[in-house]
PDB file of N, CA and C in Angstrom:
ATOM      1  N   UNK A   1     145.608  70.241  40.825  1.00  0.00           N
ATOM      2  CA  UNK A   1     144.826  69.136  40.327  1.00  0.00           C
ATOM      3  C   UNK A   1     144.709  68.078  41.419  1.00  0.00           C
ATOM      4  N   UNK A   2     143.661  67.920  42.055  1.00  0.00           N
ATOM      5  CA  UNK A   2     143.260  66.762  42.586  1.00  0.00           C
ATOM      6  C   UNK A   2     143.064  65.271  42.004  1.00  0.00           C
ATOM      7  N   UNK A   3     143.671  64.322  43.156  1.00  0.00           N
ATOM      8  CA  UNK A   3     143.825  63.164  42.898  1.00  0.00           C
ATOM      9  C   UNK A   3     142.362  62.346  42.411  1.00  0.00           C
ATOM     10  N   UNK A   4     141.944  61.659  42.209  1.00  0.00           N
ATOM     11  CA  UNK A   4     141.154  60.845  42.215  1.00  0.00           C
ATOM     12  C   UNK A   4     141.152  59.717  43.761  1.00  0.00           C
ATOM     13  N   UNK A   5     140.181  59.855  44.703  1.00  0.00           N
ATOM     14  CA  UNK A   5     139.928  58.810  45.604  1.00  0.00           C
ATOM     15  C   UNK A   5     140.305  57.500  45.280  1.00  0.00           C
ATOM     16  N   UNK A   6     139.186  57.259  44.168  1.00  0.00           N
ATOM     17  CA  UNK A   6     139.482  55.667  43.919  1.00  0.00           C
ATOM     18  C   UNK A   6     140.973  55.269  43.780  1.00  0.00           C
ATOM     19  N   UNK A   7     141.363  56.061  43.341  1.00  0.00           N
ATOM     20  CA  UNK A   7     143.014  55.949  42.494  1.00  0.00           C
ATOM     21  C   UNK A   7     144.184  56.075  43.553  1.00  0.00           C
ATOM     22  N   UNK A   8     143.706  57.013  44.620  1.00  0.00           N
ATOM     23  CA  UNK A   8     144.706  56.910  46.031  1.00  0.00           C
ATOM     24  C   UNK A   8     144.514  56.147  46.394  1.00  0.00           C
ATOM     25  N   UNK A   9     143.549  55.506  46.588  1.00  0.00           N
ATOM     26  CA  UNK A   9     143.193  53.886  47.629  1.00  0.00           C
ATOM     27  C   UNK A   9     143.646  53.004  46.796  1.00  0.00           C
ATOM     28  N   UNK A  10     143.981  52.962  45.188  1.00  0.00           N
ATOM     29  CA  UNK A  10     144.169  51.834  44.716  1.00  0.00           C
ATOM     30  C   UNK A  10     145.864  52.189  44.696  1.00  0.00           C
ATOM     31  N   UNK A  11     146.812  53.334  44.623  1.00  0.00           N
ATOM     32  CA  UNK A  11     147.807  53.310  44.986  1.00  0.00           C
ATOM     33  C   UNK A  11     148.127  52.678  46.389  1.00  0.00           C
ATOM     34  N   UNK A  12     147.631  53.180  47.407  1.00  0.00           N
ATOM     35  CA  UNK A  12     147.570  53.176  48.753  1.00  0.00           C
ATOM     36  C   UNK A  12     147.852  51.711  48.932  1.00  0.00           C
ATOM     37  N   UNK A  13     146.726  50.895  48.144  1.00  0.00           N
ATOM     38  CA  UNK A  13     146.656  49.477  48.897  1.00  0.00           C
ATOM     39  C   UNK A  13     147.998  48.700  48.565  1.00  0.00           C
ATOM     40  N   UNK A  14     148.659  49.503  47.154  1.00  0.00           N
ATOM     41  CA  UNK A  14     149.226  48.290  46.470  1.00  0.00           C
ATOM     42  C   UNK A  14     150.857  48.649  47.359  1.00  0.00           C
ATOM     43  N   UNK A  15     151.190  49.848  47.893  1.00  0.00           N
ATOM     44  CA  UNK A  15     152.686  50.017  48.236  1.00  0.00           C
ATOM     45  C   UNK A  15     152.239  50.174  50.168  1.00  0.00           C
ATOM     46  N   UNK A  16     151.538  49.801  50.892  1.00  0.00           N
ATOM     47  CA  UNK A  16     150.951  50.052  52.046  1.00  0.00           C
ATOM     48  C   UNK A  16     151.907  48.615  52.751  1.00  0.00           C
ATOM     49  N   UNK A  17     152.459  49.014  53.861  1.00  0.00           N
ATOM     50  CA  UNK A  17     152.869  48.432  54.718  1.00  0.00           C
ATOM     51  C   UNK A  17     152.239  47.026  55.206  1.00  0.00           C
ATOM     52  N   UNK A  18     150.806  47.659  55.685  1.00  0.00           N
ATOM     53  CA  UNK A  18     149.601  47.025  56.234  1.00  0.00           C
ATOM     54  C   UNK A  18     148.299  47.834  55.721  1.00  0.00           C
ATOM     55  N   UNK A  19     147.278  46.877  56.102  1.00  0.00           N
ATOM     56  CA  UNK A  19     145.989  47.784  55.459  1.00  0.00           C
ATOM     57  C   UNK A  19     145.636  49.016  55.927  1.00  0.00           C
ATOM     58  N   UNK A  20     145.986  49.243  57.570  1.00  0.00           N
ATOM     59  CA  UNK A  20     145.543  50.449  57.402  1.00  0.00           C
ATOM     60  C   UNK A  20     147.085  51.785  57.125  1.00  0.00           C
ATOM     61  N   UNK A  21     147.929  51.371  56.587  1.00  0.00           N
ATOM     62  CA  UNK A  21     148.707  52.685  56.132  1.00  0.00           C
ATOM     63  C   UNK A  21     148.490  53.111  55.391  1.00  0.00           C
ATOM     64  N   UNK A  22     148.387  54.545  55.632  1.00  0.00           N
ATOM     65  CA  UNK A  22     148.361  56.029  54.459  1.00  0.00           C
ATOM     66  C   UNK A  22     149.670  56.517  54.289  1.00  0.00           C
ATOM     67  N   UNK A  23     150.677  56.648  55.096  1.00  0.00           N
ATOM     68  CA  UNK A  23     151.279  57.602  55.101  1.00  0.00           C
ATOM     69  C   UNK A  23     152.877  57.147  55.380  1.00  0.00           C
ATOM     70  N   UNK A  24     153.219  56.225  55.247  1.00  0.00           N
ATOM     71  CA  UNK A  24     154.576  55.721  54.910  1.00  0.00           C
ATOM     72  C   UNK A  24     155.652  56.305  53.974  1.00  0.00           C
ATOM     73  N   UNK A  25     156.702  56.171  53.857  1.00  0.00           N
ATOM     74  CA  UNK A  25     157.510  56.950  53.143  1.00  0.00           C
ATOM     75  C   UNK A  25     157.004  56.676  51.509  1.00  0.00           C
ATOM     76  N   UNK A  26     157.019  54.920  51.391  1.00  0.00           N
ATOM     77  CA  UNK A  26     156.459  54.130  50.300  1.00  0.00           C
ATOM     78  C   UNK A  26     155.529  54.596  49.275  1.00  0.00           C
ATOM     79  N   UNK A  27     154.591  54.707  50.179  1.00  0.00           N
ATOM     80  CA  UNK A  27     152.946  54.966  49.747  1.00  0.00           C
ATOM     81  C   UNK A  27     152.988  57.007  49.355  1.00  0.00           C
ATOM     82  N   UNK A  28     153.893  57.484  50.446  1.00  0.00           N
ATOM     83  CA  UNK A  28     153.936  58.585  49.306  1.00  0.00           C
ATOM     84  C   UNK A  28     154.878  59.295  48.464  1.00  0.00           C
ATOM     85  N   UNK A  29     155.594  57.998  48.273  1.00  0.00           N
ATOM     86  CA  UNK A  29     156.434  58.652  47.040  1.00  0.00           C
ATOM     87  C   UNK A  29     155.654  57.735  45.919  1.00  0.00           C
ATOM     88  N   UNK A  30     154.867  57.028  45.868  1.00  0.00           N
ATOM     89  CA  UNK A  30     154.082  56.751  44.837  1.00  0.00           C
ATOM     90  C   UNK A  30     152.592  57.395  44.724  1.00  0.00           C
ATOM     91  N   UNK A  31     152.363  57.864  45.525  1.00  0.00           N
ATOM     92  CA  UNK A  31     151.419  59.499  45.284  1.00  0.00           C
ATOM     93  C   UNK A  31     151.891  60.636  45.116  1.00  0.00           C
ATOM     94  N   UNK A  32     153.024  60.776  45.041  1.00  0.00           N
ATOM     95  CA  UNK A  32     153.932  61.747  44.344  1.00  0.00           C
ATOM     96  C   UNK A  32     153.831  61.612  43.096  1.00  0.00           C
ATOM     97  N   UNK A  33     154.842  60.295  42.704  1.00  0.00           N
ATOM     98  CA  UNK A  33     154.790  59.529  41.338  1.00  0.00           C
ATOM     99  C   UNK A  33     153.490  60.091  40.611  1.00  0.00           C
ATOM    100  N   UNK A  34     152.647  59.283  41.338  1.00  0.00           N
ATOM    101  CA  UNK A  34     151.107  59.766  40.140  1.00  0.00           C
ATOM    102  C   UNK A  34     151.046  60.739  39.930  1.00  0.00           C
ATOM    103  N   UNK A  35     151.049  62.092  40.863  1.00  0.00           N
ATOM    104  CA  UNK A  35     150.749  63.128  40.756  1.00  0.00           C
ATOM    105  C   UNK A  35     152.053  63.823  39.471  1.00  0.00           C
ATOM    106  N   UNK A  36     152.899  63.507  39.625  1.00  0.00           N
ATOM    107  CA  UNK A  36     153.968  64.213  38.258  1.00  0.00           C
ATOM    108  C   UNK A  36     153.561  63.496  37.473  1.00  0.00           C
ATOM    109  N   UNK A  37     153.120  62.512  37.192  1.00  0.00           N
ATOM    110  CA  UNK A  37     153.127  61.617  35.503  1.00  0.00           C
ATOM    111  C   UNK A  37     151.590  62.736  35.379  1.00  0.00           C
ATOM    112  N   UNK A  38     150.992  62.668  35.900  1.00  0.00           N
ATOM    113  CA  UNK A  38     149.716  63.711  35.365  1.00  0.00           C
ATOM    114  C   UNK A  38     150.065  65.134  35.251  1.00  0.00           C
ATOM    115  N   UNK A  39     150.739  65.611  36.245  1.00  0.00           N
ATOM    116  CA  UNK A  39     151.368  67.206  35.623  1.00  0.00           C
ATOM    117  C   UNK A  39     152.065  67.098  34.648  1.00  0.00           C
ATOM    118  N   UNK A  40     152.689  66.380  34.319  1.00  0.00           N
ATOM    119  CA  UNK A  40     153.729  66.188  32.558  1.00  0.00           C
ATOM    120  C   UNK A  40     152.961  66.266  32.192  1.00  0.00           C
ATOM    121  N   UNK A  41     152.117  65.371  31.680  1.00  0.00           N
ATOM    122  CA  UNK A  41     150.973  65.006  30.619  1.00  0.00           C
ATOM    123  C   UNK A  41     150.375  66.377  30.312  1.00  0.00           C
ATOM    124  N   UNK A  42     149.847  67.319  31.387  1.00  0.00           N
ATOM    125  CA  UNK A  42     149.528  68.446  31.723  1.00  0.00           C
ATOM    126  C   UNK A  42     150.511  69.514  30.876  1.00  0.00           C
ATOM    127  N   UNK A  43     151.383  69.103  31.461  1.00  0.00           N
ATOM    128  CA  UNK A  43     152.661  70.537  31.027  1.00  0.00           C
ATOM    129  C   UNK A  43     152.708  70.403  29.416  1.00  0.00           C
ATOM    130  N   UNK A  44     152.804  68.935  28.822  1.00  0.00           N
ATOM    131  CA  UNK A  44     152.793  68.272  27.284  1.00  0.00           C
ATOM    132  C   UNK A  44     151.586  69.151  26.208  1.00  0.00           C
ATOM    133  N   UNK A  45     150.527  69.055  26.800  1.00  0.00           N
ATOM    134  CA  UNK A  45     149.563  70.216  26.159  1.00  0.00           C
ATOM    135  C   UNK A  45     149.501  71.758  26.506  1.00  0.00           C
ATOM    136  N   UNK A  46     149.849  72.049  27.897  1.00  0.00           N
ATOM    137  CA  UNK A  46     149.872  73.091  28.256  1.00  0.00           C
ATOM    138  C   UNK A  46     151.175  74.068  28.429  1.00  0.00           C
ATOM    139  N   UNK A  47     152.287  74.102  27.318  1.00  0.00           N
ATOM    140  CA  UNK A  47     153.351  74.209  27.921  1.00  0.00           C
ATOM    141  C   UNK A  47     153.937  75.735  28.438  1.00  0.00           C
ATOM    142  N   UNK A  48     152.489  76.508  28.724  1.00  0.00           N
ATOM    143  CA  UNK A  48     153.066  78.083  28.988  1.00  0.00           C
ATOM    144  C   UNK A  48     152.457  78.001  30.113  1.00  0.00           C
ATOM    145  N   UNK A  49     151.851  76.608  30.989  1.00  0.00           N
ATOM    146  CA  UNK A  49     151.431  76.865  31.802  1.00  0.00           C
ATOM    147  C   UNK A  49     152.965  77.152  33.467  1.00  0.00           C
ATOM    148  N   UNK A  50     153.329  78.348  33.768  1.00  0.00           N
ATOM    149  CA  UNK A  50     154.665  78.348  34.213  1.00  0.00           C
ATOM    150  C   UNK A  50     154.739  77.951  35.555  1.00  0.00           C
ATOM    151  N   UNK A  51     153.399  78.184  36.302  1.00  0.00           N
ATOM    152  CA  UNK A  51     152.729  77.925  37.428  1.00  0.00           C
ATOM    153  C   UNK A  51     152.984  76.274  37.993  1.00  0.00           C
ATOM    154  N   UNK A  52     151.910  75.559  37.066  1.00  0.00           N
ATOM    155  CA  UNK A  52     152.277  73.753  37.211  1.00  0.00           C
ATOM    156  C   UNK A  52     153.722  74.327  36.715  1.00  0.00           C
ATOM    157  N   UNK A  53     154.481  74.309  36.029  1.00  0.00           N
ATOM    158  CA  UNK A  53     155.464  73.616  35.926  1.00  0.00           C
ATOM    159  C   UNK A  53     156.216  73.617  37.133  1.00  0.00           C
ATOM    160  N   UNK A  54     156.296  75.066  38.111  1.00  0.00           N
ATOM    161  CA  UNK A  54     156.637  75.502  39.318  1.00  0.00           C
ATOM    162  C   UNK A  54     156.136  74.279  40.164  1.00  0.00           C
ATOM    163  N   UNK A  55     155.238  73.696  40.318  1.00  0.00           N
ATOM    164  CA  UNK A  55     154.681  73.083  41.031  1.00  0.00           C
ATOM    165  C   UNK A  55     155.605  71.312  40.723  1.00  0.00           C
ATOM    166  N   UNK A  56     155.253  71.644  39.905  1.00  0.00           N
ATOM    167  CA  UNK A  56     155.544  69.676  39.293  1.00  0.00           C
ATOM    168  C   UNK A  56     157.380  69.871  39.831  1.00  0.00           C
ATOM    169  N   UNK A  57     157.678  71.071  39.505  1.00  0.00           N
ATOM    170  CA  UNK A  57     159.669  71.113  40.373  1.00  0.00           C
ATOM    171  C   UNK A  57     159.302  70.431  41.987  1.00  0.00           C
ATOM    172  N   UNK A  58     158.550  71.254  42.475  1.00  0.00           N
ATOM    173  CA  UNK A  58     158.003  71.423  44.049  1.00  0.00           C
ATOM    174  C   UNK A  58     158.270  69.543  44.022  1.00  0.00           C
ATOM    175  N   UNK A  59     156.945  68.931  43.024  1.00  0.00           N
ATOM    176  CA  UNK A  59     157.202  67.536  43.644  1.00  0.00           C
ATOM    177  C   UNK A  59     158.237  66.538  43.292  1.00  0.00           C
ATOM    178  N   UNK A  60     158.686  66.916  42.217  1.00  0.00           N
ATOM    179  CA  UNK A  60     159.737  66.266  42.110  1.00  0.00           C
ATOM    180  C   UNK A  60     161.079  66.383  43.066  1.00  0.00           C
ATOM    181  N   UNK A  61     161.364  67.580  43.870  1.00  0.00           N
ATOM    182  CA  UNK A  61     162.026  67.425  44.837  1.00  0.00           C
ATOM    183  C   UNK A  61     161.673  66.707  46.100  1.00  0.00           C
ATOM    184  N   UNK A  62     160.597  66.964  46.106  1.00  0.00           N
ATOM    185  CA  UNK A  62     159.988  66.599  47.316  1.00  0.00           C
ATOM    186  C   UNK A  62     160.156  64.631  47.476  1.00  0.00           C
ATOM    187  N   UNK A  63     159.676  64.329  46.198  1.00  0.00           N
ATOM    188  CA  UNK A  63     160.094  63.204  45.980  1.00  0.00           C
ATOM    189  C   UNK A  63     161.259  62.552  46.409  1.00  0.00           C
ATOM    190  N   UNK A  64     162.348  63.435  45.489  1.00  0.00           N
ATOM    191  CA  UNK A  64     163.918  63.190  45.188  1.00  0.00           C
ATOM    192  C   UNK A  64     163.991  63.030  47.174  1.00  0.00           C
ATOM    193  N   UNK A  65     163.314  63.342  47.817  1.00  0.00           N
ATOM    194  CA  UNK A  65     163.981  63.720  49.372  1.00  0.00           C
ATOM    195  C   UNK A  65     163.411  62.715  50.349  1.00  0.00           C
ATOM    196  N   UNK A  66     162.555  62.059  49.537  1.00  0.00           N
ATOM    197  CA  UNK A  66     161.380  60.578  50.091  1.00  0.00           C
ATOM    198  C   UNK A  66     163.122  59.853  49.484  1.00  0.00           C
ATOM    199  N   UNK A  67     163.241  59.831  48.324  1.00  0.00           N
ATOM    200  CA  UNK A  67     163.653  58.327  47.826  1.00  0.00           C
ATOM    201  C   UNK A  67     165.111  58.289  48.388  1.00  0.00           C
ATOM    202  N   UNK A  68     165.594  59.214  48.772  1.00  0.00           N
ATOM    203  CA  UNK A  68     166.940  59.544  49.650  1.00  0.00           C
ATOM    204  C   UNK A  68     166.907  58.915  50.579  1.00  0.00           C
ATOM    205  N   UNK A  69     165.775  59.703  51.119  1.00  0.00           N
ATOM    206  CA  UNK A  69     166.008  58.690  53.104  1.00  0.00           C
ATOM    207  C   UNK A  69     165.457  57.535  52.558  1.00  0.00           C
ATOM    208  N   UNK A  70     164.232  56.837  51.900  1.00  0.00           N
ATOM    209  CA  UNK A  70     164.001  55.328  52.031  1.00  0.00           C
ATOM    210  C   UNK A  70     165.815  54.960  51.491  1.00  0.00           C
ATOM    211  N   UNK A  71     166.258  55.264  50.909  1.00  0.00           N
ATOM    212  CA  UNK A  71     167.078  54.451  50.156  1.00  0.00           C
ATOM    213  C   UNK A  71     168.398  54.692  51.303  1.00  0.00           C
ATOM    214  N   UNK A  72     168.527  55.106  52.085  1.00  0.00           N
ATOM    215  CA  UNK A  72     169.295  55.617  53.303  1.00  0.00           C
ATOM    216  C   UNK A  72     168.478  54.470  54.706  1.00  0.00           C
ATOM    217  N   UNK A  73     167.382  54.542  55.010  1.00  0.00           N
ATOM    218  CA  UNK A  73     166.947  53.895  55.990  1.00  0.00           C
ATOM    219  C   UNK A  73     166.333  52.173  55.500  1.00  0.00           C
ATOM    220  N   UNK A  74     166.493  52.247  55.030  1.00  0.00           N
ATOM    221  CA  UNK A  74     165.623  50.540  54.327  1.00  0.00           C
ATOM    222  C   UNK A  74     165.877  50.152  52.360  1.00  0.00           C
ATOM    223  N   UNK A  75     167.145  49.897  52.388  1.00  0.00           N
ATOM    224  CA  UNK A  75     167.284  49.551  50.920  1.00  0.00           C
ATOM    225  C   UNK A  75     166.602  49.038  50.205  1.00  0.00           C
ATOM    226  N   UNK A  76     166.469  48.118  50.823  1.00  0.00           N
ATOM    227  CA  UNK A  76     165.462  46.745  49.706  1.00  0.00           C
ATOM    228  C   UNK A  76     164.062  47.188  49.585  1.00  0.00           C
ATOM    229  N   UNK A  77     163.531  48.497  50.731  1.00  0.00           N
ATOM    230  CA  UNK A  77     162.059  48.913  49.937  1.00  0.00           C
ATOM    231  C   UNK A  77     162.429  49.741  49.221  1.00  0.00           C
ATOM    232  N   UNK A  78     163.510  50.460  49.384  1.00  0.00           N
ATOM    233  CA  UNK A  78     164.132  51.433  48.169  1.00  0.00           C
ATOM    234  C   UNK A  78     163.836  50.823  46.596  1.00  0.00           C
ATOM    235  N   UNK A  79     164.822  49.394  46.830  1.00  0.00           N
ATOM    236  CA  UNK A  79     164.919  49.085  45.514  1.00  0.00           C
ATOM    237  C   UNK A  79     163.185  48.554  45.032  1.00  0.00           C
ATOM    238  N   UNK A  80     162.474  47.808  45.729  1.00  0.00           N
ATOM    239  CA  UNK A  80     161.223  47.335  45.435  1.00  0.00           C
ATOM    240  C   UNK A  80     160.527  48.644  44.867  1.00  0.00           C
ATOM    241  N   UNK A  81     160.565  49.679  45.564  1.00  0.00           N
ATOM    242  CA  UNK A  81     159.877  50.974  45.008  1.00  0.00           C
ATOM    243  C   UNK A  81     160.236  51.335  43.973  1.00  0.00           C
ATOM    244  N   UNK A  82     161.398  51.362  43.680  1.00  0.00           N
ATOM    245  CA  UNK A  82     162.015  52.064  42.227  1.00  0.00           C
ATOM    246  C   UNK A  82     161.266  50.957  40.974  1.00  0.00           C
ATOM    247  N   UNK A  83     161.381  49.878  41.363  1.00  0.00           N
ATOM    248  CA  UNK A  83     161.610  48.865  40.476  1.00  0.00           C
ATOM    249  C   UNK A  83     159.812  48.915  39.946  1.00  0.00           C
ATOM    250  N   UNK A  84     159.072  49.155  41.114  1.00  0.00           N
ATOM    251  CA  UNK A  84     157.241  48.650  40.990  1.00  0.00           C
ATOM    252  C   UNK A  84     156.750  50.317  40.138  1.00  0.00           C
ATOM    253  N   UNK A  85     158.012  51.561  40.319  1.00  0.00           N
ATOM    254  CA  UNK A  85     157.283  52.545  39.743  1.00  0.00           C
ATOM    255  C   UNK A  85     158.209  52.827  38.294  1.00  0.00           C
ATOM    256  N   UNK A  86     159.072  52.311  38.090  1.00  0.00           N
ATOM    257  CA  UNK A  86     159.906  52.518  36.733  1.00  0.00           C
ATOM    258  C   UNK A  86     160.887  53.519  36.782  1.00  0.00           C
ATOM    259  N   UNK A  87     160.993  53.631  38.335  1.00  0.00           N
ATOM    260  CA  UNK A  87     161.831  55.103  38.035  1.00  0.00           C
ATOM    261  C   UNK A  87     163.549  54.157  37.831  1.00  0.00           C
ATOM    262  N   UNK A  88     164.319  55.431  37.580  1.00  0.00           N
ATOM    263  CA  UNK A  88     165.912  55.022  37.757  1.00  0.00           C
ATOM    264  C   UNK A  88     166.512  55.544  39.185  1.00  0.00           C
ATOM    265  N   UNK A  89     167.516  54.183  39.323  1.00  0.00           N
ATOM    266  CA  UNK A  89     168.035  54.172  40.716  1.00  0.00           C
ATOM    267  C   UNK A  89     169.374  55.188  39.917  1.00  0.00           C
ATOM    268  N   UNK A  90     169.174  56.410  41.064  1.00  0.00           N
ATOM    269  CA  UNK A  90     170.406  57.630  40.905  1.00  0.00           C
ATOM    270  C   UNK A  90     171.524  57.597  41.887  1.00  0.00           C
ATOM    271  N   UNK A  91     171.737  56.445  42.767  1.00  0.00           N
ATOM    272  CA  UNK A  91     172.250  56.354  43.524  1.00  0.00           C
ATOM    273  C   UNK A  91     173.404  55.279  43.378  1.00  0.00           C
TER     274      UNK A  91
END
């Protein structure tokens, strides 16, 4: 499932370093974020789909391995990130 443009740029702008960053640790563990709250939602109606669910594991680790090192190299965007996406600090 593809993202929506508008919706990456409006993630993008709001956790972005500076205007022109894409690709910060920040900015994509909250394009991660989006992308699992829409595969749940997904998995919620679809639940024999075994494939996404395979997938939605994929990002949720992938995640879990962003919020490690930010929270290892720069705390306080650690905590700002957790706090602006609702997740829980596991650490």
């Amino acid at each position: 499932m593809a993202q929506d443009s508008a919706k990456k740029r409006e993630i993008t702008s709001t956790f972005a370093r500076n205007p022109k960053d894409t690709g910060s640790t920040e900015v994509q563990i909250a394009l991660l974020s989006d992308r699992i709250k829409t595969l749940t939602q997904h998995l919620k109606v679809n639940p024999k789909d075994h494939s996404s669910r395979l997938g939605l594991r994929k990002l949720v680790s992938q995640r879990k391995g962003l919020l490690t090192y930010l929270r290892r190299k720069n705390f306080k965007s650690y905590a700002n990130v957790i706090e602006k996406l609702g997740l829980k600090d596991r650490g």
